[in-house]
Protein backbone atom coordinates (compact mmCIF):
# COMPACT_ATOMS: atom_id res chain seq x y z
CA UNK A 1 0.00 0.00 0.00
CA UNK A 2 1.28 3.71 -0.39
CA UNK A 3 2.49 5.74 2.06
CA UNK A 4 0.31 8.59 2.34
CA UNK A 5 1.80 12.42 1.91
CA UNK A 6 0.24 15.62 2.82
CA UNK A 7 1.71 18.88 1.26
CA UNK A 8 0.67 22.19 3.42
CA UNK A 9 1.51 25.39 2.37
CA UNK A 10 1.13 27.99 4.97
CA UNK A 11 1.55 31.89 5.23
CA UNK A 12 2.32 33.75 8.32
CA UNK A 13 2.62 37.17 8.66
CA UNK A 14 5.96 39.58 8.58
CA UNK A 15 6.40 40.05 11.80
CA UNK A 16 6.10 36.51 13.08
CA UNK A 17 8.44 34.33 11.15
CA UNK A 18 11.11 34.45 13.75
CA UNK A 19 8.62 33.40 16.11
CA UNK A 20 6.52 30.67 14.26
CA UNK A 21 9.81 28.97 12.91
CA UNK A 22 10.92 27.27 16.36
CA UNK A 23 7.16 26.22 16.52
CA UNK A 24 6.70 24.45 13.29
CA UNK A 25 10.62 23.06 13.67
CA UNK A 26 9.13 21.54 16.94
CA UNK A 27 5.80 20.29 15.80
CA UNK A 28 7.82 19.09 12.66
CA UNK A 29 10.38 16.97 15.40
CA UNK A 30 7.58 15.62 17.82
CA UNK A 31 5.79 14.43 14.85
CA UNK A 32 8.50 12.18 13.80
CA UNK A 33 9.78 11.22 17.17
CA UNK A 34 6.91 10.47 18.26
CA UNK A 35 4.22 9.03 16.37
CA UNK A 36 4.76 5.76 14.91
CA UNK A 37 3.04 6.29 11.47
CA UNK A 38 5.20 9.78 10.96
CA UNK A 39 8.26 8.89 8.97
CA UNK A 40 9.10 12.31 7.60
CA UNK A 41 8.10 15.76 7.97
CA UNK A 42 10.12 18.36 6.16
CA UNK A 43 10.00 22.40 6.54
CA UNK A 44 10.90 24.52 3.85
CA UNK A 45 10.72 28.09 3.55
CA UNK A 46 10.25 29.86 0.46
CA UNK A 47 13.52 32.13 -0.48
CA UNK A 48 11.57 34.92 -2.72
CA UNK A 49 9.35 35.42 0.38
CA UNK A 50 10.33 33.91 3.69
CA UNK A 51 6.81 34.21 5.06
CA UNK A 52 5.95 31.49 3.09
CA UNK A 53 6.44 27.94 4.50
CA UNK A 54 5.91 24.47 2.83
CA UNK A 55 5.68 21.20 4.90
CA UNK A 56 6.41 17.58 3.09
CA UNK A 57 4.79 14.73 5.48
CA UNK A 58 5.05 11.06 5.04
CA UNK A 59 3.18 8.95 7.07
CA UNK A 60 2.49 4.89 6.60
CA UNK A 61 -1.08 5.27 6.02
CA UNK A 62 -3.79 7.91 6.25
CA UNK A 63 -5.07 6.63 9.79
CA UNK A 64 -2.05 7.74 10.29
CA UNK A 65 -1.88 11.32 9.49
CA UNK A 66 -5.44 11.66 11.10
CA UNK A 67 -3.88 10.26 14.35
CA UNK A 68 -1.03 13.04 13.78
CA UNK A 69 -4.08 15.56 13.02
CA UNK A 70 -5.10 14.60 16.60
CA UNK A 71 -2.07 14.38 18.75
CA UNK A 72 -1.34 16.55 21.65
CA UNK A 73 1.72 18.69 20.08
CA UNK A 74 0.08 19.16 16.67
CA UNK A 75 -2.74 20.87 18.48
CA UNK A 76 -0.56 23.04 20.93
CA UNK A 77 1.08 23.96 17.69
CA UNK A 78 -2.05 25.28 16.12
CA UNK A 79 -3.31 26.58 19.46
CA UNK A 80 0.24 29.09 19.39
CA UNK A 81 0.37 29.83 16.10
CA UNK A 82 -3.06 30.20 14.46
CA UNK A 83 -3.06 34.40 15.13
CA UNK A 84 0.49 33.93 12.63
CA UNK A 85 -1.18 32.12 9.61
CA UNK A 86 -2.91 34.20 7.52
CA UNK A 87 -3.08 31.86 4.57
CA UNK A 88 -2.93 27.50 4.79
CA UNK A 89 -4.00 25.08 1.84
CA UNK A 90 -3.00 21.21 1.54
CA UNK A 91 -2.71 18.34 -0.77
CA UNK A 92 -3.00 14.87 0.11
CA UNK A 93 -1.34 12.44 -2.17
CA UNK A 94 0.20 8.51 -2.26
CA UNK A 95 3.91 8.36 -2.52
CA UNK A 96 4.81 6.12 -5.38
CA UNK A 97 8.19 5.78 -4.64
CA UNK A 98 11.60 7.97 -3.19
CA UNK A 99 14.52 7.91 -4.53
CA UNK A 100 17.31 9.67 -2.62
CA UNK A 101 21.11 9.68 -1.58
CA UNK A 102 22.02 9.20 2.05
């Protein structure tokens, strides 16, 4: 079966990137250390316009990633920095395959 992969884009607002980057960095950590289904969760920021952040999440299935949707650190995340986002979308999509040097 394939993994299942969410894709969120999210926008914060000027003045709070330096203070919504340590909490998506520790959202981002918690979720892979520790929740089983979590295998990766990667932050990126967009270099044209740093207030612009995408997350790549692989988890083994999507019971999974609703399990992560519900954990205790995801939602103090949200609860500290929903007044930063001012923009959010998502994809969900099957990973076919990864191919990648170590």
């Amino acid at each position: 079966m394939a993994q299942f992969v969410l894709i969120a884009e999210l926008q914060v607002k000027p003045e709070a990137v330096a203070k919504f980057l340590p909490l998506i960095l520790a959202n981002a950590h918690a979720s892979v250390s520790h929740e089983p289904g979590c295998f990766q969760f990667d932050v990126t920021q967009q270099e044209d316009d740093p207030t612009k952040f995408a997350l790549y999440e692989v988890y083994a299935d999507a019971a999974s990633f609703e399990a992560h949707a519900k954990a205790p650190h995801v939602q103090e995340f949200f609860a500290a920095a929903k007044d930063m986002i001012v923009g959010r979308g998502t994809r969900r999509q099957s990973r076919l395959a990864s191919f990648h040097k170590h």
